[in-house]
N, C-alpha and C. Protein backbone atom coordinates (compact mmCIF):
# COMPACT_ATOMS: atom_id res chain seq x y z
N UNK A 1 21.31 12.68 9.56
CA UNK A 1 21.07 11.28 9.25
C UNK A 1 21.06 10.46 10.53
N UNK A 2 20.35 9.47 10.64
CA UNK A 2 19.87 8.46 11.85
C UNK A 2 21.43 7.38 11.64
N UNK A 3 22.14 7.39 12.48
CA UNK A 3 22.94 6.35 12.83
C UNK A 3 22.23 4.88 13.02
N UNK A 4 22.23 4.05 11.95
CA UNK A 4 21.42 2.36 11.78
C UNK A 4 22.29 1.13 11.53
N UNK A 5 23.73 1.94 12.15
CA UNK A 5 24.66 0.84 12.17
C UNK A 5 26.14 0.86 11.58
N UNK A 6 26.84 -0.03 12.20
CA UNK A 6 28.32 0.21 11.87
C UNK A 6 29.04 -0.93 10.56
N UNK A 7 30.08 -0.46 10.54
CA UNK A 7 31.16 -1.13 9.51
C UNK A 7 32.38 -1.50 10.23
N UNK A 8 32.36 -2.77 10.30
CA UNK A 8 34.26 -2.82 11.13
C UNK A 8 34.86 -3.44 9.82
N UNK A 9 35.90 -3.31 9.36
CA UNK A 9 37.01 -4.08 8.63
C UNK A 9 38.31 -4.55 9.05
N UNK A 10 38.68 -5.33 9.20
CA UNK A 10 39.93 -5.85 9.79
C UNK A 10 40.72 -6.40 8.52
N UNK A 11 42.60 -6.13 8.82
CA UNK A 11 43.44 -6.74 8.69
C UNK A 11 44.34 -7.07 9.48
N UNK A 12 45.43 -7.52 8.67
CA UNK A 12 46.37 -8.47 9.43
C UNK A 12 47.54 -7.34 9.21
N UNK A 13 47.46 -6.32 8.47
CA UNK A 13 48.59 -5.43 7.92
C UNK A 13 48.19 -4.22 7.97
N UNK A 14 48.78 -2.92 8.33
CA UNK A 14 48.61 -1.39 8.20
C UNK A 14 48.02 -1.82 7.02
N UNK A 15 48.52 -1.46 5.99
CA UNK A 15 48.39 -1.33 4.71
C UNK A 15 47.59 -2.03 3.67
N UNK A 16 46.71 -2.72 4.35
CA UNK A 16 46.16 -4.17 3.39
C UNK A 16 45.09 -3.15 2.21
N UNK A 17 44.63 -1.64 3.08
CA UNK A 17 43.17 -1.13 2.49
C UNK A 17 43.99 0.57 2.14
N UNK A 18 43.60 0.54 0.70
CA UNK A 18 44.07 2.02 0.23
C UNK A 18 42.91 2.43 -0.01
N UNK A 19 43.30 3.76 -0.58
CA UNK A 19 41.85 4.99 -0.60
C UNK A 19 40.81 4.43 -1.49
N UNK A 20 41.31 3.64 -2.46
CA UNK A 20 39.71 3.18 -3.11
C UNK A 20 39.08 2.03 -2.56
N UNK A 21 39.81 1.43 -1.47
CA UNK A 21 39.07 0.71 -0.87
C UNK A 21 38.30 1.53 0.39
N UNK A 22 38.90 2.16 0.65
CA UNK A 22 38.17 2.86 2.10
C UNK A 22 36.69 3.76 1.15
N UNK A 23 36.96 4.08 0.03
CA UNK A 23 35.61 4.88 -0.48
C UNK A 23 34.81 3.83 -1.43
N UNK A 24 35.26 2.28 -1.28
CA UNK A 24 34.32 1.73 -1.93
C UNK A 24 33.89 1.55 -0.65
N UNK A 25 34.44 0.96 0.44
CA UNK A 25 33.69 1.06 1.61
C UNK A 25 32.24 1.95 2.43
N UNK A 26 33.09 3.19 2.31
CA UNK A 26 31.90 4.02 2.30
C UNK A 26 30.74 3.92 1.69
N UNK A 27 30.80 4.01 0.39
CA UNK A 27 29.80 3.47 -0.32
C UNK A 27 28.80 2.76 0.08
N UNK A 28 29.54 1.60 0.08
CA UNK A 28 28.74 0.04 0.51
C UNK A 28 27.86 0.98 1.90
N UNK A 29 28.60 1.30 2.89
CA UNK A 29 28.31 1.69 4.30
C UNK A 29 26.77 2.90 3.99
N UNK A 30 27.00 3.61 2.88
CA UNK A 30 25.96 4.60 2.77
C UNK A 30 24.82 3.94 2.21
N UNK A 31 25.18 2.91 0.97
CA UNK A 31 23.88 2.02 0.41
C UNK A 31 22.80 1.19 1.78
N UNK A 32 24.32 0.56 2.25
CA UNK A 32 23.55 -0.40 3.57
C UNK A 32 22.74 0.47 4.27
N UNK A 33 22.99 1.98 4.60
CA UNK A 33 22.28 2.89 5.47
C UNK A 33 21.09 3.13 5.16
N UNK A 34 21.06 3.15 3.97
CA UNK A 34 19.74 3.74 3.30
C UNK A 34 19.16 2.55 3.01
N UNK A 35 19.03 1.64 3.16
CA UNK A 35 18.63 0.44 2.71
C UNK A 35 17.82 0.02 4.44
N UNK A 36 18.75 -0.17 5.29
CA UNK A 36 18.10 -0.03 5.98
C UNK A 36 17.25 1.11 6.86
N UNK A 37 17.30 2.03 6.65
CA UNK A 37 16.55 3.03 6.95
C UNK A 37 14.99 2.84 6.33
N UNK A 38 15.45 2.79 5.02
CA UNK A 38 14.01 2.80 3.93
C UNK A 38 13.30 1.42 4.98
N UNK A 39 13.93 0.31 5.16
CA UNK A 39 13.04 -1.30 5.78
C UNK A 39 12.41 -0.45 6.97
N UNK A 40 12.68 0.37 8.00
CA UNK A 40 12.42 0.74 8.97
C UNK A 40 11.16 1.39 8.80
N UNK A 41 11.30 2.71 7.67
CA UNK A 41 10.35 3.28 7.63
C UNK A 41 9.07 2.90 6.73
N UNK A 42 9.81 1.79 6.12
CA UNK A 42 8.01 0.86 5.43
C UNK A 42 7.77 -0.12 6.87
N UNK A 43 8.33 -0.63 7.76
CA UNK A 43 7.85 -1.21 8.26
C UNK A 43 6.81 -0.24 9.34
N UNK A 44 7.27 1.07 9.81
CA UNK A 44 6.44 2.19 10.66
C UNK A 44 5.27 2.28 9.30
N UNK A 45 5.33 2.28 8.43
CA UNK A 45 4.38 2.72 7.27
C UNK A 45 3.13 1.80 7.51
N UNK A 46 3.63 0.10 7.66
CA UNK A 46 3.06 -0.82 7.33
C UNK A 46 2.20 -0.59 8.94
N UNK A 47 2.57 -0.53 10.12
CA UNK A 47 2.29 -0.61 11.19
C UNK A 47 1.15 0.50 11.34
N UNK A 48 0.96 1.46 10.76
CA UNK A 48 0.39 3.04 10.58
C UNK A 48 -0.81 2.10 9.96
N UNK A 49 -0.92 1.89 8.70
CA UNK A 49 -1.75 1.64 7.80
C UNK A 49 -2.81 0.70 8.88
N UNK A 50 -2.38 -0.27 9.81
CA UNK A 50 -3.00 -1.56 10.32
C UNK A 50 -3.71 -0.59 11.28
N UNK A 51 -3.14 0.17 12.02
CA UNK A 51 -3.92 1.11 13.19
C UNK A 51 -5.17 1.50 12.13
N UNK A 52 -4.79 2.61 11.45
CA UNK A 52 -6.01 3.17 10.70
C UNK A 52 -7.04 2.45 10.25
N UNK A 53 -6.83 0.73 9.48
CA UNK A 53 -7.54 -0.07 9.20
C UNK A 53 -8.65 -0.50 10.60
N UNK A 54 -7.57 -0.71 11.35
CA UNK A 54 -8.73 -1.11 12.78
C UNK A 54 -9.59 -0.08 13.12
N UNK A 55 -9.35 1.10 13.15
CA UNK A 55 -9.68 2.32 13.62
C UNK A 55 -11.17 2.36 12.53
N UNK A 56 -10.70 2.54 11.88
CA UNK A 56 -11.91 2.71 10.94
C UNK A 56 -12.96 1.27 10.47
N UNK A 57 -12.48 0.20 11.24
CA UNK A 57 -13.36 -0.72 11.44
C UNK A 57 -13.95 -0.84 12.93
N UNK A 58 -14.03 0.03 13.64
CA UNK A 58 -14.05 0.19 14.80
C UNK A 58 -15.04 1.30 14.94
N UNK A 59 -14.73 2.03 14.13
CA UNK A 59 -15.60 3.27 13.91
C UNK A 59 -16.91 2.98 14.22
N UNK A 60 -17.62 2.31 13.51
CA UNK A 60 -18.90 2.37 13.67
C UNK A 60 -19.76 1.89 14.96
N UNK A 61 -18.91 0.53 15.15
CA UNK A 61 -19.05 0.70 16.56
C UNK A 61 -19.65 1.69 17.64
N UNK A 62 -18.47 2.30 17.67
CA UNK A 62 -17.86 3.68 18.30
C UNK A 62 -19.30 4.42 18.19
N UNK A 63 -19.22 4.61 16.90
CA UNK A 63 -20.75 5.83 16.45
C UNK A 63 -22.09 4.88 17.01
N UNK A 64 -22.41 3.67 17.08
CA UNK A 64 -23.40 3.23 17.83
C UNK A 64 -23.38 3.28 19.19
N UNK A 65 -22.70 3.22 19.89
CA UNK A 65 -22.63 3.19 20.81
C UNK A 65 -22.83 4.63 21.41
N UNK A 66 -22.04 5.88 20.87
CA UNK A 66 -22.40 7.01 21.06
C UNK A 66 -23.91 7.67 21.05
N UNK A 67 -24.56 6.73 19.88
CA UNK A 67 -25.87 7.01 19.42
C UNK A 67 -26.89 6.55 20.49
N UNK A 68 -26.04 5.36 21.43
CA UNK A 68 -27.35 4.49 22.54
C UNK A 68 -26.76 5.67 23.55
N UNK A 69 -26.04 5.97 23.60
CA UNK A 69 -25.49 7.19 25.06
C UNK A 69 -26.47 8.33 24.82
N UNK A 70 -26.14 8.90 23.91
CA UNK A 70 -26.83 10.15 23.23
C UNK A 70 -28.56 10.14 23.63
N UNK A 71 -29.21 8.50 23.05
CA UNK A 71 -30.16 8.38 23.33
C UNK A 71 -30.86 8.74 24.69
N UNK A 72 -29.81 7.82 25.35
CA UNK A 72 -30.50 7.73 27.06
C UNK A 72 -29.76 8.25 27.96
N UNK A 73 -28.82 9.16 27.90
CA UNK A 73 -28.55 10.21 28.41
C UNK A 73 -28.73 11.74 28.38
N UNK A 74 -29.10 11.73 26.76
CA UNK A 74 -29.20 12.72 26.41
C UNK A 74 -28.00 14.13 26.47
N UNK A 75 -26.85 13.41 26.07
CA UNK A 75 -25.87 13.91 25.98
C UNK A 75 -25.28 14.54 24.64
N UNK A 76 -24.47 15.22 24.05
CA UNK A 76 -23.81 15.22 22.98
C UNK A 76 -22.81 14.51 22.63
N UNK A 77 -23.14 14.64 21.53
CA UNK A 77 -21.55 13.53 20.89
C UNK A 77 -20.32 13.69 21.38
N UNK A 78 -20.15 14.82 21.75
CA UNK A 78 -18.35 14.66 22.28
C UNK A 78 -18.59 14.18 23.54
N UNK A 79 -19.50 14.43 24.39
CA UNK A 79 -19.69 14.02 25.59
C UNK A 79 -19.79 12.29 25.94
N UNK A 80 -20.77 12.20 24.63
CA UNK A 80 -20.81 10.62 24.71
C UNK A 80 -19.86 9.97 24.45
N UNK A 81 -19.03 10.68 23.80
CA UNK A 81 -17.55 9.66 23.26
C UNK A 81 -16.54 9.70 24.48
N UNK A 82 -16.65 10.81 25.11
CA UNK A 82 -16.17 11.31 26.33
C UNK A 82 -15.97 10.08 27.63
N UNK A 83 -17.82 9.59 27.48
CA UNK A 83 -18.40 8.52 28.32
C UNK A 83 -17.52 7.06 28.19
N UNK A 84 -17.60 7.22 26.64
CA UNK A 84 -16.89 5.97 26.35
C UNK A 84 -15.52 5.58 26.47
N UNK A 85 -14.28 6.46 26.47
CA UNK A 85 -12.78 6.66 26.74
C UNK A 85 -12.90 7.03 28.01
């Protein structure tokens, strides 16, 4: 599991927190984990999706431009894309 953060609890007394508080604690500490984990990985999700969107609006571009290389160079496609990167 990815470490996404801590829990401090403080008292004023040894004794203020017994065992069902230390495992409701946990709890809480494992929900919060996964809670934020899941925000992290929709937000990489959301960030993924926007690349691919551009990418594939970009595309064609890309393929014209390969197509004027191709033309007047007389190159192949990997070559022409080659030209272009």
């Amino acid at each position: 599991q990815e470490l996404v953060g801590s829990l401090n609890i403080y008292s004023r007394t040894a004794t203020a927190f017994d065992q069902f508080d230390a495992e409701l604690m946990r709890l809480y500490s494992v929900a919060a984990g996964q809670a934020i984990s899941n925000s992290n990985r929709w937000q990489k999700s959301r960030e993924t999706v926007t690349q691919l969107e551009t990418a594939l609006l970009s595309r064609s571009d890309i393929d014209m431009a390969k197509g004027a290389l191709i033309a007047l160079h007389g190159c192949s496609p990997d070559e022409a894309f080659d030209r272009l990167v």
